[in-house]
Protein backbone atom coordinates (compact mmCIF):
# COMPACT_ATOMS: atom_id res chain seq x y z
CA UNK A 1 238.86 -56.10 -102.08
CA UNK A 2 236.46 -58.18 -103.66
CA UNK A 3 235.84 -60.18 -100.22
CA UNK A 4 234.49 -56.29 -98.58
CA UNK A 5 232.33 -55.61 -102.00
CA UNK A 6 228.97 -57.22 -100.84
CA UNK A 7 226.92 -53.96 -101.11
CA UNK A 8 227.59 -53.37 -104.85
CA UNK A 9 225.62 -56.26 -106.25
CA UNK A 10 222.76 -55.99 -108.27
CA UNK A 11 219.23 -57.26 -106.60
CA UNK A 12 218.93 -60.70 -107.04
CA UNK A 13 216.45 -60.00 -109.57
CA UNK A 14 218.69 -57.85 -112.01
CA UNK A 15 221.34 -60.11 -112.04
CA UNK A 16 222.12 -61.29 -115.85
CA UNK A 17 221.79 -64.64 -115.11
CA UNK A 18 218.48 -64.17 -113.45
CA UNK A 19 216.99 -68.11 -112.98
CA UNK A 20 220.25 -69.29 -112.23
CA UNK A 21 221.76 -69.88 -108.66
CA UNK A 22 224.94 -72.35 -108.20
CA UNK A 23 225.43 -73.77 -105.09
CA UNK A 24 228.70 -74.80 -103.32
CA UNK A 25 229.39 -77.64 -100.71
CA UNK A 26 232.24 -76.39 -98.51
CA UNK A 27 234.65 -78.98 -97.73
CA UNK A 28 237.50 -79.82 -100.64
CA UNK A 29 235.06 -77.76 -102.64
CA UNK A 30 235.60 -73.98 -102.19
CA UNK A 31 238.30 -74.42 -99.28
CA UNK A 32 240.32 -77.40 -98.19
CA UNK A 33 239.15 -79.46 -95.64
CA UNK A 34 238.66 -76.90 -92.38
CA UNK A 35 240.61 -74.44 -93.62
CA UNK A 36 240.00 -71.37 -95.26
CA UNK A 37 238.95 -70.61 -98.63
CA UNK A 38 241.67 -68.94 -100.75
CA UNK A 39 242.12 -65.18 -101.90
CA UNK A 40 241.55 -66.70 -105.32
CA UNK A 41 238.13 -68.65 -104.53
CA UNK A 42 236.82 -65.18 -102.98
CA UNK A 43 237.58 -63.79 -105.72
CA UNK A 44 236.21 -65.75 -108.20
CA UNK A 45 232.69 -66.32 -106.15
CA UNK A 46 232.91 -62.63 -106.13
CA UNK A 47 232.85 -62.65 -109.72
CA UNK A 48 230.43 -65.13 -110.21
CA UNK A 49 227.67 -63.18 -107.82
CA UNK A 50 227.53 -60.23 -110.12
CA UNK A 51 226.15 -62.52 -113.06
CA UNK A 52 223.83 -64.42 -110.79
CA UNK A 53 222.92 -65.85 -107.18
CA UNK A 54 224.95 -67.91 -105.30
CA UNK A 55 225.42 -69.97 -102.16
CA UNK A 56 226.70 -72.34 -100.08
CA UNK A 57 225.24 -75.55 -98.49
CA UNK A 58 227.12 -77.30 -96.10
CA UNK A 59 226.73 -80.20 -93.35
CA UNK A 60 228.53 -78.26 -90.61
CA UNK A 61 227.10 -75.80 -88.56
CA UNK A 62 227.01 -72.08 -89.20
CA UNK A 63 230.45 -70.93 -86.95
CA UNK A 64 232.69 -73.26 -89.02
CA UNK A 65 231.34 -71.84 -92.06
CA UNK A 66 232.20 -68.45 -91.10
CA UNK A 67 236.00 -69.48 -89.85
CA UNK A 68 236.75 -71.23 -93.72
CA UNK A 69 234.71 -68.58 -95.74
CA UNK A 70 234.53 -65.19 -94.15
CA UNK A 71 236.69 -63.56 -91.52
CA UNK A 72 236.81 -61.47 -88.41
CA UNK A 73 235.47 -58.49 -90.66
CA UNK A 74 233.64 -59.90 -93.13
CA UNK A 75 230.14 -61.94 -92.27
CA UNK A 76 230.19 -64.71 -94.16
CA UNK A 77 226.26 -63.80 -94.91
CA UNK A 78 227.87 -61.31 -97.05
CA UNK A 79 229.78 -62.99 -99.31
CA UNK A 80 226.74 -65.11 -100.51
CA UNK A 81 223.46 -64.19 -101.10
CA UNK A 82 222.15 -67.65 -99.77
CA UNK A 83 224.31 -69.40 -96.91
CA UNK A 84 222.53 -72.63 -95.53
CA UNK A 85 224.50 -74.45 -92.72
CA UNK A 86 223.71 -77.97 -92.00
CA UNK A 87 221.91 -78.93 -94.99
CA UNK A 88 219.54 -75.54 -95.03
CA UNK A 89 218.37 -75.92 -91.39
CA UNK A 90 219.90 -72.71 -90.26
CA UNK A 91 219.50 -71.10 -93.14
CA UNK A 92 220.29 -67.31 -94.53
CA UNK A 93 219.34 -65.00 -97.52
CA UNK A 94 220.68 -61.57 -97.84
CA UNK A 95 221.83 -61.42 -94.65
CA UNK A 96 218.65 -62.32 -92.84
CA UNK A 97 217.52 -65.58 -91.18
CA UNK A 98 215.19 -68.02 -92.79
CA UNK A 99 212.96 -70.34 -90.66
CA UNK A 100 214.80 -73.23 -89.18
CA UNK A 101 214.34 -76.89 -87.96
CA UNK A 102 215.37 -78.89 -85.04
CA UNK A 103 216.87 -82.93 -84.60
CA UNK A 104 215.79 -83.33 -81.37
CA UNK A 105 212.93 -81.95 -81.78
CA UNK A 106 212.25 -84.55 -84.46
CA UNK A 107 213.73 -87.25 -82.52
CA UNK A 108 212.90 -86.67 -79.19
CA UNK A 109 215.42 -87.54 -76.16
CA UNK A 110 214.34 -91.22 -75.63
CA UNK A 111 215.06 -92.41 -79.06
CA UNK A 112 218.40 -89.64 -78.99
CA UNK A 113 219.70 -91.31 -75.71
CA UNK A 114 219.23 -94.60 -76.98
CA UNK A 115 221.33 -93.79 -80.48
CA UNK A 116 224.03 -92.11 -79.03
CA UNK A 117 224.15 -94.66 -76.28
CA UNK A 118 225.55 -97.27 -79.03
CA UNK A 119 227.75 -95.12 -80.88
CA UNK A 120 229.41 -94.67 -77.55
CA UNK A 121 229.32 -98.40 -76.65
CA UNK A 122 230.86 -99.22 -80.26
CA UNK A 123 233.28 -96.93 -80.32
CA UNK A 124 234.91 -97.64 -76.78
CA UNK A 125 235.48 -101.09 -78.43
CA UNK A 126 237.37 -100.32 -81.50
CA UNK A 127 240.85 -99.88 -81.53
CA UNK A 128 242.14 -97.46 -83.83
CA UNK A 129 245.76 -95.94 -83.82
CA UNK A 130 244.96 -92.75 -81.89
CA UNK A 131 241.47 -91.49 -80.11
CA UNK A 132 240.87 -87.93 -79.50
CA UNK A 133 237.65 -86.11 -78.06
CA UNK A 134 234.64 -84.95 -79.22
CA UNK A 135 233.10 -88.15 -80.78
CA UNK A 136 229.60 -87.13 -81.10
CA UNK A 137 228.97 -83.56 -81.82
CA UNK A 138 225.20 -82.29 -81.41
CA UNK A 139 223.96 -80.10 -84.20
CA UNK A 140 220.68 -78.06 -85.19
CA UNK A 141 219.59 -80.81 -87.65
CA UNK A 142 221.90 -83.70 -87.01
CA UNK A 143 224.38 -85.25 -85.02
CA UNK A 144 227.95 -85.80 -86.41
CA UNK A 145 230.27 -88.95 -85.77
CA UNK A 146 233.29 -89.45 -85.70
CA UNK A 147 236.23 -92.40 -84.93
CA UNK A 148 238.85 -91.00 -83.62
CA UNK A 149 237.17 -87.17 -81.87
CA UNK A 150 236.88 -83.91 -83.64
CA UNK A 151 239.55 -82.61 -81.87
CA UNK A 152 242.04 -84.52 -83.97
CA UNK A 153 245.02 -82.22 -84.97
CA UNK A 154 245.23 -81.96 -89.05
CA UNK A 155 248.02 -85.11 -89.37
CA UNK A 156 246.24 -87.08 -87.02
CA UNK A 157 242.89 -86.74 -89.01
CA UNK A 158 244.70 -86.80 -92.43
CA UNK A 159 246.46 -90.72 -90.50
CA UNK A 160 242.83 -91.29 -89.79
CA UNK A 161 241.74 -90.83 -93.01
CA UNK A 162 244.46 -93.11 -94.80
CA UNK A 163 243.43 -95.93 -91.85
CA UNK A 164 239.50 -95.50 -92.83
CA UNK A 165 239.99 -95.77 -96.70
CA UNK A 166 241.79 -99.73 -95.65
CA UNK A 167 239.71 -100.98 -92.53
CA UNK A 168 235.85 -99.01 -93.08
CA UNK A 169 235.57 -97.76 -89.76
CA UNK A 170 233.14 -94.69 -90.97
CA UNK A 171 231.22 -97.83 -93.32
CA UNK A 172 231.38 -100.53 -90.68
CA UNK A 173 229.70 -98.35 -88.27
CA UNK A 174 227.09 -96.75 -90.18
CA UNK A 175 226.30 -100.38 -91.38
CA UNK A 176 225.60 -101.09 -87.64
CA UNK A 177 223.65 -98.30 -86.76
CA UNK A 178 221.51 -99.16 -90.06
CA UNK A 179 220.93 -102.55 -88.53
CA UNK A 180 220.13 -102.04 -84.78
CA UNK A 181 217.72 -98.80 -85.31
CA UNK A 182 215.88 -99.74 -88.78
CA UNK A 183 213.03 -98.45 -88.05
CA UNK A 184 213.85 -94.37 -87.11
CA UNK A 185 213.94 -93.02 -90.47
CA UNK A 186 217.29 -91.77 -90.04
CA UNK A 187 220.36 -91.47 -93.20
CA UNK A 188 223.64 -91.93 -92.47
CA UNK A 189 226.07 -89.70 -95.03
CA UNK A 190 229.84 -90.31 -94.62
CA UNK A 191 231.83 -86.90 -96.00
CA UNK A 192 234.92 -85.41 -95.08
CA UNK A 193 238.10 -86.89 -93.59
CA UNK A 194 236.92 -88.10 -90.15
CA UNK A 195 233.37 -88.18 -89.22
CA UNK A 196 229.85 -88.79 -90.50
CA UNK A 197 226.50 -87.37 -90.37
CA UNK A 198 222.87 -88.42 -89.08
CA UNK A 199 219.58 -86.96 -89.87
CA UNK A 200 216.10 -87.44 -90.31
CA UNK A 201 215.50 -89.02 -94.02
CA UNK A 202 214.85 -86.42 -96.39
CA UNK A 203 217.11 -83.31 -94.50
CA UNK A 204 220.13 -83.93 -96.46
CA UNK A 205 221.67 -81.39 -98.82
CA UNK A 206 218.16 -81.43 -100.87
CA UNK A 207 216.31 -79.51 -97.63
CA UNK A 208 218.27 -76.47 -99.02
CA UNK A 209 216.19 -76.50 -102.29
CA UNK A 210 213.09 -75.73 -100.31
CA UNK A 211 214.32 -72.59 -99.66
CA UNK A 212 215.36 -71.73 -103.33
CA UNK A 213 212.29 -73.48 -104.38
CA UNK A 214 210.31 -70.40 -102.25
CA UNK A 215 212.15 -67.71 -104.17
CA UNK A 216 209.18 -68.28 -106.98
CA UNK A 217 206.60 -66.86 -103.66
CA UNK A 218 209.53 -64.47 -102.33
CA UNK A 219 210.78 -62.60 -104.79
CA UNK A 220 208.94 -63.92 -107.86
CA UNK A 221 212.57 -65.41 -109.38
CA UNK A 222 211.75 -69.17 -110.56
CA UNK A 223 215.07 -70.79 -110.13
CA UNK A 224 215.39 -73.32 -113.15
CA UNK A 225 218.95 -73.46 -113.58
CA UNK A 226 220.23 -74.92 -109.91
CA UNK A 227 224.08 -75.39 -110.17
CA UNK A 228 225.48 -77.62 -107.49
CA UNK A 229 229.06 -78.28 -106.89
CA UNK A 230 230.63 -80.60 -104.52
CA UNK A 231 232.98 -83.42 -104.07
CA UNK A 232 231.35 -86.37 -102.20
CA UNK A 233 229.03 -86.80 -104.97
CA UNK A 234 229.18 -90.99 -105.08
CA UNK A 235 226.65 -93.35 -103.33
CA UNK A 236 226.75 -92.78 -99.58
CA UNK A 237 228.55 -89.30 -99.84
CA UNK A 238 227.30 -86.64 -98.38
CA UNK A 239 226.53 -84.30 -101.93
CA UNK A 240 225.59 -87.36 -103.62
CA UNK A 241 221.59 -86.76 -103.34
CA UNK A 242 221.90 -83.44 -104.13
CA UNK A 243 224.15 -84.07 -106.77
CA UNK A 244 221.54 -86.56 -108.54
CA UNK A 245 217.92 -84.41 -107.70
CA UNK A 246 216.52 -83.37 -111.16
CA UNK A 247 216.03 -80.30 -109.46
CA UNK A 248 219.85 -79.86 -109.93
CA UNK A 249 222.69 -79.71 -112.28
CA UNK A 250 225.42 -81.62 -111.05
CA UNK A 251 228.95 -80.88 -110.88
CA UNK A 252 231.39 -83.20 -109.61
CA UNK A 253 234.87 -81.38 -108.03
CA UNK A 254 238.03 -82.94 -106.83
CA UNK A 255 239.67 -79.98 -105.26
CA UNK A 256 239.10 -76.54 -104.99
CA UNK A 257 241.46 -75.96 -107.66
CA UNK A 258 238.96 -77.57 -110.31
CA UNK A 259 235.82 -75.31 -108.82
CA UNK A 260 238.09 -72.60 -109.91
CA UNK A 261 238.30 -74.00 -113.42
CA UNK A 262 235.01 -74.74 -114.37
CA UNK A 263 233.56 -71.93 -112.96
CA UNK A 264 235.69 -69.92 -115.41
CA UNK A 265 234.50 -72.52 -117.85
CA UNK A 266 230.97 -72.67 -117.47
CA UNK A 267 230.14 -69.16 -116.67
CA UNK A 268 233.15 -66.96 -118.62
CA UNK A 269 234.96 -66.03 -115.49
């Protein structure tokens, strides 16, 4: 299977396509939304690698990624040659870890207390037509958000998702956090169907590039041609500045259906 092939590659120096990489967001972009990637997108990445790097870049943190991309045989850190989980601050290439970065570390706990504090006030005043749990989950580089509690069931976040897109819960709250902490040089991305993320200015899906960028000291490979495909590439979306760096060449997916197609497209698949 082409899934269980990850020792066959050629160095990432012999590849054909040697000062190209592309780079995948996860979500609605090689799997849908939590769920796993299909035989077909495995096999097409698969494809793609022998002709030149690739990797993902995703907001969540590295577990989830290995649940929708690899399985309980196969490491997801084999199936790319670069994996970076929340944004590039757990980071992988090759199968080894890169250096990493902290939130709260960043942050420190006053400042932390006194953020999640308000999301916590503001949400137990909303009304919305169901609430789970998990409302604020604590990650590496971030903290994620969300309405109505990760532990929504898939209907209940795809009902959550139809409310949102009518009455801005995701907008009207980030709007608010915007206004009461101005001054903590903090971004506020809205992606997916339920949540959103925070994060220090600057550590969105563009920290990732540092570590491609460091390929040119590594390895001596100059990336020039930096492919990036996602689907929340409009203003406030969580691909959107990675989608518009120079750095990058942007491609803009609905589904993973249409990564599919212009993979085979743009690189002969």
């Amino acid at each position: 299977m082409a899934t269980e092939a990850a020792g066959v590659y050629p160095p990432l120096e012999k590849r054909p396509l040697q000062g190209t990489i592309c780079l995948f967001d996860v979500d609605e972009t090689l799997s849908p939304a939590r769920r796993h990637a299909s035989p077909e997108m495995l096999e097409i990445l698969s494809r793609l690698r022998h002709k030149c790097a690739i990797g993902f870049v995703g907001g969540s943190n590295f577990q989830k990624q290995q649940e929708q991309l690899g399985s309980p045989s196969v490491p997801v850190t084999s199936l790319f040659d670069f994996c970076f989980s929340e944004n590039g601050l757990t980071a992988y290439r090759l199968g080894k870890p890169l250096a990493g970065n902290s939130f709260i570390q960043w942050l420190g706990e006053e400042k932390y207390q006194e953020l999640v504090n308000f999301i916590l006030r503001y949400l137990s005043e909303i009304k919305l037509p169901k609430k789970r749990g998990t409302f604020i989950e604590f990650r590496t580089g971030m903290i994620n958000v969300s309405p109505i509690g990760r532990n929504a069931t898939q209907a209940e976040r795809d009902e959550f998702e139809a409310y949102d897109k009518v009455h801005n819960v995701r907008k009207n709250l980030v709007e608010a956090l915007k206004q009461k902490f101005p001054d903590y040089g903090l971004t506020y991305s809205i992606g997916g169907q339920i949540s959103f993320d925070v994060f220090p200015t600057g550590w969105d899906k563009t920290y990732c590039l540092r570590h491609i960028e460091a390929e040119k000291e590594r390895s001596g490979i100059e990336y020039k041609n930096i492919h990036f495909f996602g689907d929340k590439c409009f203003p406030g979306g969580n691909d959107y500045e990675i989608y518009t760096d120079p750095r990058t060449i942007g491609h803009a997916v609905e589904n993973p259906e249409h990564t599919i197609k212009l993979l085979k497209e743009l690189f002969d698949l």
